[in-house]
Protein backbone atom coordinates (compact mmCIF):
# COMPACT_ATOMS: atom_id res chain seq x y z
CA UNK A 1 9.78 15.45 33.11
CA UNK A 2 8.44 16.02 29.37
CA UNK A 3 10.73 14.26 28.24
CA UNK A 4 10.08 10.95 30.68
CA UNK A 5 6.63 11.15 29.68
CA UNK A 6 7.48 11.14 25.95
CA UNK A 7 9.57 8.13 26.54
CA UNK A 8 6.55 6.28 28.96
CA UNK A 9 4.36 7.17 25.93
CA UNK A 10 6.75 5.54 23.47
CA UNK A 11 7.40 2.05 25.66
CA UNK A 12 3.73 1.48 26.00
CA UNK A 13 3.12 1.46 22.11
CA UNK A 14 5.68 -0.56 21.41
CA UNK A 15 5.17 -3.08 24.27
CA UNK A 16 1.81 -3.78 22.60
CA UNK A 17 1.32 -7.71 22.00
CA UNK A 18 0.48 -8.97 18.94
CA UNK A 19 -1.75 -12.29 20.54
CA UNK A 20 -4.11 -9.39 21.33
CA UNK A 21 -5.21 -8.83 17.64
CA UNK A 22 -6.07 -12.57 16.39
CA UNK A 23 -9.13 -14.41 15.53
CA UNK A 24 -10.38 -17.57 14.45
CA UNK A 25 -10.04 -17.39 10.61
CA UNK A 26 -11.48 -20.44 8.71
CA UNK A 27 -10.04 -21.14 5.14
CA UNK A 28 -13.50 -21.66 3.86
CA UNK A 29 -13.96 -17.44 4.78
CA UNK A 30 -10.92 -16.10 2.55
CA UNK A 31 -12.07 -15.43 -0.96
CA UNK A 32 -9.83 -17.34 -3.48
CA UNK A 33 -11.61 -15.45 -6.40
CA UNK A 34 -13.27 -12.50 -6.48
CA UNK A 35 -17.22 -11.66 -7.50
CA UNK A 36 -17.70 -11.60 -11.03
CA UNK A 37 -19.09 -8.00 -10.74
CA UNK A 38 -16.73 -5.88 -8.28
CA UNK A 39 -19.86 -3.40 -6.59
CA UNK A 40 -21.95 -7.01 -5.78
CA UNK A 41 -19.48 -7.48 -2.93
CA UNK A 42 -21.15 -7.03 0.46
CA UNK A 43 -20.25 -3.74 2.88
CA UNK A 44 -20.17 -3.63 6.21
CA UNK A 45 -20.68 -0.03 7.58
CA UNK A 46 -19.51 1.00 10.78
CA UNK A 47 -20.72 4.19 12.47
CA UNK A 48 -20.20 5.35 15.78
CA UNK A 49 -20.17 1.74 17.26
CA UNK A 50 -23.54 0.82 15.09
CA UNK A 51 -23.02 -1.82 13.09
CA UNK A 52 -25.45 -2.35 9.78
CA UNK A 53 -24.69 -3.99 6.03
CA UNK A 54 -25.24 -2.89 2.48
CA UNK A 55 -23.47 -4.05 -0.90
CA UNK A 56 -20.92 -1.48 -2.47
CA UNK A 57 -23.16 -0.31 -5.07
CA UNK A 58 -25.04 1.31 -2.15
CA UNK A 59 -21.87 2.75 -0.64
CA UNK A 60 -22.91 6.16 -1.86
CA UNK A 61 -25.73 6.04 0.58
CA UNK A 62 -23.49 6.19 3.79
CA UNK A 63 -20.88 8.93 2.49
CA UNK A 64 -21.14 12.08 4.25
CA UNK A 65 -22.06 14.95 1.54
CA UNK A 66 -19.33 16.94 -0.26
CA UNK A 67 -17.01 14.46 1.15
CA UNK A 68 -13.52 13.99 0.06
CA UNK A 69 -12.22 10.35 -0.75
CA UNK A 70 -8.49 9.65 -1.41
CA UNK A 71 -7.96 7.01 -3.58
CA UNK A 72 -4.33 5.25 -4.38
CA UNK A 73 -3.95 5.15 -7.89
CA UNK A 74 -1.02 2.53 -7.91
CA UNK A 75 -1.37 0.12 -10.81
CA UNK A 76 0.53 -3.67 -10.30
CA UNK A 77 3.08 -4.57 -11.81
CA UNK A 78 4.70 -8.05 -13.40
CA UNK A 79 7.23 -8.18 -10.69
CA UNK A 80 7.92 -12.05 -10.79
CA UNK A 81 10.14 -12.95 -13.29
CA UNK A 82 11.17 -16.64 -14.34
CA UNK A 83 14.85 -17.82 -15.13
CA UNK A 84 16.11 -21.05 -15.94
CA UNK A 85 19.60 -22.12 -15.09
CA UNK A 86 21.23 -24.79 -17.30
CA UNK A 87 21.27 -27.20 -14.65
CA UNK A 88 17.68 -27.31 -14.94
CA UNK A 89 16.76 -25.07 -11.53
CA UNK A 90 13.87 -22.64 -11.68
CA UNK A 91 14.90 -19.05 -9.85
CA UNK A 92 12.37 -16.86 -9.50
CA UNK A 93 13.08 -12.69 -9.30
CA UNK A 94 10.36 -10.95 -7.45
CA UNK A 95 11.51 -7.29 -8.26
CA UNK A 96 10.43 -4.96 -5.61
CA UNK A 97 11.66 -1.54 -6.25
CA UNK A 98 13.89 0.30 -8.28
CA UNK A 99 17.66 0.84 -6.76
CA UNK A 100 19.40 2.32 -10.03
CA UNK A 101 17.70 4.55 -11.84
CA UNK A 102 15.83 4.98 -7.97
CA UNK A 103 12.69 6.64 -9.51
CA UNK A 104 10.04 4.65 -10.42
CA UNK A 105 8.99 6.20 -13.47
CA UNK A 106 13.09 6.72 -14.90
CA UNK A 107 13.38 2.90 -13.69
CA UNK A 108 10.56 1.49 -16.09
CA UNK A 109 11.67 4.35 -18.66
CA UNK A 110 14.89 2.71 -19.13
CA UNK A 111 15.64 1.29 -22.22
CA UNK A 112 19.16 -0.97 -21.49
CA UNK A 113 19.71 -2.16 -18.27
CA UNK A 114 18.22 -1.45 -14.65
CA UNK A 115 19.00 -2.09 -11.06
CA UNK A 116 16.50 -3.47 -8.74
CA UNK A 117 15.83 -4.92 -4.86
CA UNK A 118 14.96 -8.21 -5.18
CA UNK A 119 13.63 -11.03 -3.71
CA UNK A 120 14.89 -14.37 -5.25
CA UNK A 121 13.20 -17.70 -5.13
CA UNK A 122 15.43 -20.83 -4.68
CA UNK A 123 18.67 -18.76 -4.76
CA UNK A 124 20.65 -21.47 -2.90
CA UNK A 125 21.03 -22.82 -6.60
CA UNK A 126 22.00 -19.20 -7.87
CA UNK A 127 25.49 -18.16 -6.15
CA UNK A 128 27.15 -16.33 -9.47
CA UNK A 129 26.94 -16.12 -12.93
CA UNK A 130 24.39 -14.35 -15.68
CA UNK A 131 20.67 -15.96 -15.96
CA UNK A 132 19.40 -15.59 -19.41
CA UNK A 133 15.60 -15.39 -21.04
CA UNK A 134 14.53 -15.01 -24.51
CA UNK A 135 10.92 -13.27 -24.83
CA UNK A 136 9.51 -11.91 -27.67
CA UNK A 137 8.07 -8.37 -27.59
CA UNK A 138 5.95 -6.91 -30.99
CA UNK A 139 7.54 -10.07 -32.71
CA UNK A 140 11.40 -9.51 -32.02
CA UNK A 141 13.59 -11.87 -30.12
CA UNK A 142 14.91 -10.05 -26.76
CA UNK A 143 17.32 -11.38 -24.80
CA UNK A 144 17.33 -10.75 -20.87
CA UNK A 145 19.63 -11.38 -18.19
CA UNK A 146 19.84 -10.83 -14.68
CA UNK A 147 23.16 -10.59 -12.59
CA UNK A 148 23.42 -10.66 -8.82
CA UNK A 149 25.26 -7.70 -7.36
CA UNK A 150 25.19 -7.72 -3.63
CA UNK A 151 23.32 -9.34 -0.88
CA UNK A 152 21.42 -7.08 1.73
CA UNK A 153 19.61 -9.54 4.43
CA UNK A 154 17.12 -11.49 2.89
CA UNK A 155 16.72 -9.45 -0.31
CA UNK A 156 19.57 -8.60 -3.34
CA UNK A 157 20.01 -5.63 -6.16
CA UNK A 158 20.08 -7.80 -9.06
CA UNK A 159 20.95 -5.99 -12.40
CA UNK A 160 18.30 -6.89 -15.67
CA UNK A 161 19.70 -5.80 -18.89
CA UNK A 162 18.44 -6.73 -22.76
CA UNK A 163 19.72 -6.00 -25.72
CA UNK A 164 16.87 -4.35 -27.64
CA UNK A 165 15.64 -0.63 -27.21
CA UNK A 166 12.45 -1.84 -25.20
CA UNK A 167 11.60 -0.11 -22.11
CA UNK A 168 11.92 -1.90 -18.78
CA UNK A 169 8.21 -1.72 -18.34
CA UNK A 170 7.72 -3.33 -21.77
CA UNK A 171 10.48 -5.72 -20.91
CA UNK A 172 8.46 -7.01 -17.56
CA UNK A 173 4.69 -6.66 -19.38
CA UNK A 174 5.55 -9.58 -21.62
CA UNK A 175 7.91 -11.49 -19.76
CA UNK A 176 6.85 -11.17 -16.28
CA UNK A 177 3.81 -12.73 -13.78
CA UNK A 178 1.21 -10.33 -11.67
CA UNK A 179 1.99 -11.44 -8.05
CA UNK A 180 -1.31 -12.22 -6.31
CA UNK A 181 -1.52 -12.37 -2.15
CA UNK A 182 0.38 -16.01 -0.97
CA UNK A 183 -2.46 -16.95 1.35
CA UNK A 184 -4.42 -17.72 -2.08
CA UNK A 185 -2.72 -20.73 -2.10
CA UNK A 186 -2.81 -20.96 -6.43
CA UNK A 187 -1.67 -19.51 -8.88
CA UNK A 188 -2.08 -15.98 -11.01
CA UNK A 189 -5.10 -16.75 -13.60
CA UNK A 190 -5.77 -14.42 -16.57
CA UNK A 191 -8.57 -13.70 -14.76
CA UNK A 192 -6.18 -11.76 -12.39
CA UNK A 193 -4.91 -9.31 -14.80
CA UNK A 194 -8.12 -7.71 -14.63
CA UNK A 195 -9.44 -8.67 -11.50
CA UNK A 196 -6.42 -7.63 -9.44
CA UNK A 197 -6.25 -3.76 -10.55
CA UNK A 198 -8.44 -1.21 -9.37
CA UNK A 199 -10.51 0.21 -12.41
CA UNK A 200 -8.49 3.72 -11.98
CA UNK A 201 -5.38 2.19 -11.38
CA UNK A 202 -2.68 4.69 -13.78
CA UNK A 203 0.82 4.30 -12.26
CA UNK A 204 3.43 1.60 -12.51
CA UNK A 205 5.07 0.15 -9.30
CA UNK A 206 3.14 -1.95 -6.92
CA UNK A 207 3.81 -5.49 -6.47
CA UNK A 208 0.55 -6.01 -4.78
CA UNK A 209 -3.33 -4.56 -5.07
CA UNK A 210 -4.36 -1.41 -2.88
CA UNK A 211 -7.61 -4.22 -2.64
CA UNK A 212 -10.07 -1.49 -0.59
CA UNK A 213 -10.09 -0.06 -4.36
CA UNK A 214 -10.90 -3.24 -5.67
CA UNK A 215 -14.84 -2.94 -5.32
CA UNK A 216 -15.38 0.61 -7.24
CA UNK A 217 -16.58 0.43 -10.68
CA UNK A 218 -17.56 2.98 -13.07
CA UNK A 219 -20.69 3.13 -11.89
CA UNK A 220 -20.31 4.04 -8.45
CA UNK A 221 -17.84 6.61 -9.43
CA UNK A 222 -20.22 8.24 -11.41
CA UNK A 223 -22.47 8.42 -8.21
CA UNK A 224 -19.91 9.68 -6.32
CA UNK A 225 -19.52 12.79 -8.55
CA UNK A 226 -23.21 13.16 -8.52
CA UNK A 227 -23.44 13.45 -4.96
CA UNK A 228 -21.07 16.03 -5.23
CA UNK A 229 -18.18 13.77 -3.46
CA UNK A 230 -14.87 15.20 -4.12
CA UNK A 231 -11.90 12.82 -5.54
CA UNK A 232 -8.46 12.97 -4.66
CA UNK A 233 -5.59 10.78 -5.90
CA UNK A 234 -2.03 10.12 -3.98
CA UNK A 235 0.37 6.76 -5.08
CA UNK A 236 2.03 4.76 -2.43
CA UNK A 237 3.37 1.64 -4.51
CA UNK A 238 3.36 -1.20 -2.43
CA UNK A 239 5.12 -3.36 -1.36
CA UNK A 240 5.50 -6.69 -0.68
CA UNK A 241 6.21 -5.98 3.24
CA UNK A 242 2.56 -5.66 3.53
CA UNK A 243 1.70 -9.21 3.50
CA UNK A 244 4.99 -9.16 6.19
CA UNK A 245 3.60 -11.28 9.46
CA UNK A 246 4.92 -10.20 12.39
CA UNK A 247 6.54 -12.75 14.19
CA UNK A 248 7.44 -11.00 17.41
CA UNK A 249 5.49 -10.96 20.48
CA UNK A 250 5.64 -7.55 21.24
CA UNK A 251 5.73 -4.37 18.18
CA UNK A 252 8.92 -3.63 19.30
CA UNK A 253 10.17 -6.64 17.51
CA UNK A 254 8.91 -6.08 14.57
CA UNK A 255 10.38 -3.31 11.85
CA UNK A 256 7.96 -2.00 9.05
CA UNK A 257 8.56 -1.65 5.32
CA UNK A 258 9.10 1.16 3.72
CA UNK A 259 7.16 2.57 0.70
CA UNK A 260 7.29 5.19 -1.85
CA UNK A 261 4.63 8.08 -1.69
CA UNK A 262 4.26 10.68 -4.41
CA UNK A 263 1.42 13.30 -3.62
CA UNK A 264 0.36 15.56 -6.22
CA UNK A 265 0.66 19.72 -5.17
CA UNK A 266 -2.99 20.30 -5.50
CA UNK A 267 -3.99 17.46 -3.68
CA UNK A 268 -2.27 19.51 -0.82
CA UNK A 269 -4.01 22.48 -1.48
CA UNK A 270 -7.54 20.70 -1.86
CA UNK A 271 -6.89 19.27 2.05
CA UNK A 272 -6.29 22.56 2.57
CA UNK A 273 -9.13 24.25 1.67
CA UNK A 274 -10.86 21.53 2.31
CA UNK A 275 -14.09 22.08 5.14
CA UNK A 276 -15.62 18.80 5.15
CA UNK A 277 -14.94 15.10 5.91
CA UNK A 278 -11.51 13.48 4.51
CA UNK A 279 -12.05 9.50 3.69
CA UNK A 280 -9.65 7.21 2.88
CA UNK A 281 -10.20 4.58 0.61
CA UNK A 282 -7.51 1.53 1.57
CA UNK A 283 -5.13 1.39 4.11
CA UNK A 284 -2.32 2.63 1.66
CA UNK A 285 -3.97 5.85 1.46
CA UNK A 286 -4.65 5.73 5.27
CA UNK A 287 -0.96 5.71 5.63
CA UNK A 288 0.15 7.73 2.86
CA UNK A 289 -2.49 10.91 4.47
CA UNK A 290 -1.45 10.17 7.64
CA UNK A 291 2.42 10.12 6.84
CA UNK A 292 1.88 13.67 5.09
CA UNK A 293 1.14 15.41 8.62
CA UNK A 294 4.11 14.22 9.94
CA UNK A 295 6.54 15.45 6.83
CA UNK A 296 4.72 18.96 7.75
CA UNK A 297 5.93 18.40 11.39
CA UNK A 298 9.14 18.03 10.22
CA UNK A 299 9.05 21.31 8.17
CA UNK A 300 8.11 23.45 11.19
CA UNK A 301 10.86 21.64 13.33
CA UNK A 302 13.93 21.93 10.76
CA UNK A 303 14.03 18.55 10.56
CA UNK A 304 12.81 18.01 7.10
CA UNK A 305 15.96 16.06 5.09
CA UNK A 306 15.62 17.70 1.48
CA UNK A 307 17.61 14.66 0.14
CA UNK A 308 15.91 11.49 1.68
CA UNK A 309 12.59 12.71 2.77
CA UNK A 310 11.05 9.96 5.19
CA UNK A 311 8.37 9.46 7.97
CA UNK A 312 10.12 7.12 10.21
CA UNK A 313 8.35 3.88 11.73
CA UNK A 314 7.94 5.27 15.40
CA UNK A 315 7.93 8.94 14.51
CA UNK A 316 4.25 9.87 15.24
CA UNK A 317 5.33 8.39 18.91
CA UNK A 318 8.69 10.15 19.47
CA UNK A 319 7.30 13.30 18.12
CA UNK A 320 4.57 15.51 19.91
CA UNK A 321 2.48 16.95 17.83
CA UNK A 322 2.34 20.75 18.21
CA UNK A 323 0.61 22.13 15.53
CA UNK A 324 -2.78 21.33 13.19
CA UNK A 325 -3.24 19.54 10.43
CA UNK A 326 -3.96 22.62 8.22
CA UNK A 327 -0.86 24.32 9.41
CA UNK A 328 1.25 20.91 8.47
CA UNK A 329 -0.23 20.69 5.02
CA UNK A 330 0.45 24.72 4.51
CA UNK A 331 4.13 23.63 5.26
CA UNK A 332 4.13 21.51 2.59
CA UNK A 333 2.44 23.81 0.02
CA UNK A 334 5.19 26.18 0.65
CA UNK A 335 7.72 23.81 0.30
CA UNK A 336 6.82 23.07 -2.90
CA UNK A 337 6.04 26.40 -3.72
CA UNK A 338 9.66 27.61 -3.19
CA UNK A 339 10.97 24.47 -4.55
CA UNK A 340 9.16 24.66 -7.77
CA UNK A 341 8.07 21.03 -7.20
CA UNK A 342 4.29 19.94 -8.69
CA UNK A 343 4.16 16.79 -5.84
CA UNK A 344 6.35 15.51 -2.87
CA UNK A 345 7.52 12.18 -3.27
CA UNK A 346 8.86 10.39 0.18
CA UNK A 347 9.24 7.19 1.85
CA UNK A 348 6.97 6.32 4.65
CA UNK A 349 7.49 3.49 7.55
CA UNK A 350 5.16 4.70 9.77
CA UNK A 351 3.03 2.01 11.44
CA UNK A 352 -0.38 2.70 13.09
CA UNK A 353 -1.08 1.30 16.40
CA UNK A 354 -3.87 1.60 19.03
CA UNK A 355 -3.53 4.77 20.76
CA UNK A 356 -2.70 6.31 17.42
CA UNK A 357 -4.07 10.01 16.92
CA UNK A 358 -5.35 10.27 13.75
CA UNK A 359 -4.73 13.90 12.33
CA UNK A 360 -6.58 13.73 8.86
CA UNK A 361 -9.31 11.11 7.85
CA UNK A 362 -12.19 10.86 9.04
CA UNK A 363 -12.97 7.75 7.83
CA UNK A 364 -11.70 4.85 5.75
CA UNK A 365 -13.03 1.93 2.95
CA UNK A 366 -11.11 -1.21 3.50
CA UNK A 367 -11.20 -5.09 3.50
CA UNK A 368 -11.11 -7.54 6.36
CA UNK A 369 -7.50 -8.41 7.25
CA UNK A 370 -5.58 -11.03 8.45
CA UNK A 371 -4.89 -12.04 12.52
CA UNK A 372 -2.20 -10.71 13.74
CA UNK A 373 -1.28 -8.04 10.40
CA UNK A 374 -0.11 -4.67 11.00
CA UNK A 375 -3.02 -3.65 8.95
CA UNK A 376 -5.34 -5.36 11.91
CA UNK A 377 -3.65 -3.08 14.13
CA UNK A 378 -4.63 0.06 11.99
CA UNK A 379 -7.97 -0.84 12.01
CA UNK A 380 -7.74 -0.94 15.78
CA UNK A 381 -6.22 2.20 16.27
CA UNK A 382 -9.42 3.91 14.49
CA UNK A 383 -12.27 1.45 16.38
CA UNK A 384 -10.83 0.10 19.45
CA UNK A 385 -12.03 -2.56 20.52
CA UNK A 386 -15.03 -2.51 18.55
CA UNK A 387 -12.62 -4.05 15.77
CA UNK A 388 -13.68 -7.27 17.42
CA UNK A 389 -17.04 -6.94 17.00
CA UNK A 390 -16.85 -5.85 13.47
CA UNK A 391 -15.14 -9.22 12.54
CA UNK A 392 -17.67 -11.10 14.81
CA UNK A 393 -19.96 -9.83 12.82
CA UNK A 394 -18.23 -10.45 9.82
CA UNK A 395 -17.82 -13.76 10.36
CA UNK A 396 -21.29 -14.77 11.87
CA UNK A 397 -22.98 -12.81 8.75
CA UNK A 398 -20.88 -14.73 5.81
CA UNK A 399 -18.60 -11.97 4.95
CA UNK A 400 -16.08 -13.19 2.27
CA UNK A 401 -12.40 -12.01 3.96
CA UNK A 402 -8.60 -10.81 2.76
CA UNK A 403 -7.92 -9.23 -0.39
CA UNK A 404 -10.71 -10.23 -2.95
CA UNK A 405 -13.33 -10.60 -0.31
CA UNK A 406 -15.91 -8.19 1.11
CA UNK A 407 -15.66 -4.29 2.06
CA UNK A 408 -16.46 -2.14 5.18
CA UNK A 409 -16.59 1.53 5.50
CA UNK A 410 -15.76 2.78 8.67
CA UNK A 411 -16.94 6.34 10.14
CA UNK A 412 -16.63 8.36 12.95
């Protein structure tokens, strides 16, 4: 009987339809550029189902004392690369994570060759052979190629290699383009390089902007501490399955990305001990919190694989959740206790849909997202249906929308 009801449970998330999270979004509402100073941006603060606006700079004002914000300290990387064959065709290489070394931080380490999933523009005109570049890095002549080496669906491992003892993130800082969101129809400016990073972004591997970071400065951080606002950082690099539509009509259809987590031991033990309210800023950190329960879960059940570490897509729905979030995250401390570890690092597909239970924030900073997104649905699963009239309101009060546009900060 349990185990019919689990099942029930299961069909009606994934029989959700997509055509019930859209709205009317006018070009003329999605910011192509972003304010010239990043706190000026309006906010839109939802509380309880009361609705009210502020700019960032005031966001201070409407965080519950001593609370605790996670931020995603994932910095964006040059992941398009340019080739030219000698017929004259452009390919493009839009690396999105490592394959050989598989760590991110060995990967852009490496100083010869590396082995990365790909994306590849126009690769109808690239079946074989070697593409080859020839940058210049601290004024010496490098020469980089890139080699197909298998196929896998839509995306390929394609091997880089140079021949001059520069690391692979030096390699990609001087030859290689900041990817900014497609539905900004232009572009990357050098206005970007700055403009696209959050001002405590610190580690390599995202191929796009956790953009709910976007609109903290210096200043308000420095508020933040002097309201006695605690700070975590986590990194979930992501990825470029985030801007992913989902072209089904029901969730079913439609299979998440996955991305690469790395939470830092004390951040554990700070959630932990931790009395007060837990807020997320971005839905990367929403996910990457969120995920963290569920790797807990799978510590108390034996299910926890040592090697390949993962929080499934549908998990949080196939799996009842049987203890508390405290008792999850002590799992976890003791993991890494006994395995002499200072972080976990896992892959998470887990995607957030109405009905969703949320287990550790309490709250969340984010931007307004696009119809029919997976990140819509998130939204939904922590305001209902007042999501609608959050964007109603949005869009009736001039709010600027997607990834350089205006903020909200959302409360319960």
């Amino acid at each position: 009987m349990q185990a019919l009801k689990q099942k029930e449970k299961l069909d009606s998330f994934k029989n959700i339809k997509i055509n019930d999270f859209t709205y009317d979004l006018p070009d003329s509402k999605i910011a192509k550029y972003p304010l010239t100073k990043r706190d000026q941006s309006k906010l839109l603060v939802w509380e309880n189902g009361a609705i009210s606006e502020s700019t960032f700079q005031n966001c201070v004002d409407f965080i519950p004392e001593k609370a605790r914000l996670v931020f995603n300290n994932t910095r964006v990387i040059h992941a398009r690369l340019f080739f030219r064959k000698e017929t004259g065709s452009q390919i493009e290489i839009f690396c999105l994570e490592p394959v050989e070394p598989h760590d991110y931080q060995l990967a852009f380490q490496e100083e010869k060759q590396v082995v990365w999933k790909c994306m590849v523009g126009n690769s109808k005109k690239w079946k074989s052979g070697i593409l080859s570049n020839e940058i210049e890095i601290s004024g010496e002549k490098v020469k980089l190629q890139a080699e197909r080496i298998l196929q896998e669906g839509n995306t390929f491992h394609i091997k880089l290699s140079w021949d001059k003892p520069f690391t692979f993130s030096e390699i990609i800082e001087h030859t290689g383009v900041l990817p900014i969101p497609p539905y900004l129809n232009r572009e990357t400016e050098a206005s970007d390089e700055e403009t696209y990073q959050t001002v405590y972004a610190k580690i390599d591997g995202s191929v796009a902007a956790p953009t709910a970071g976007l609109h903290f400065t210096e200043s308000v951080l420095s508020k933040l501490q002097q309201r006695n606002i605690s700070k975590s950082e986590i990194t979930l690099h992501v990825g470029a399955g985030t801007f992913q539509p989902v072209k089904s009509e029901i969730i079913d259809g439609h299979t998440m990305h996955n991305e690469m987590v790395i939470v830092p031991k004390n951040v554990i033990l700070d959630f932990i001990n931790s009395q007060n309210k837990i807020i997320a800023v971005g839905t990367t950190s929403v996910r990457s919190v969120e995920s963290l329960f569920w790797l807990g879960q799978q510590l108390e059940n034996n299910t926890f694989d040592l090697k390949n570490p993962e929080v499934s897509q549908w998990e949080p729905y196939e799996t009842e959740a049987k203890i508390s979030t405290k008792r999850s995250f002590q799992n976890i401390a003791d993991f890494l206790e006994k395995s002499g570890r200072d972080s976990i690092q896992f892959s998470t597909q887990i995607i957030i849909l109405p009905g969703y239970n949320f287990k550790v924030i309490d709250g969340m900073f984010t931007n307004f997202h696009q119809p029919q997104s997976t990140l819509l649905l998130l939204i939904s699963a922590f305001l209902g249906n007042e999501w609608k009239k959050v964007y109603e309101f949005a869009l009736s009060h001039n709010f600027r929308f997607l990834s350089y546009g205006d903020s909200n900060l959302y409360l319960k």
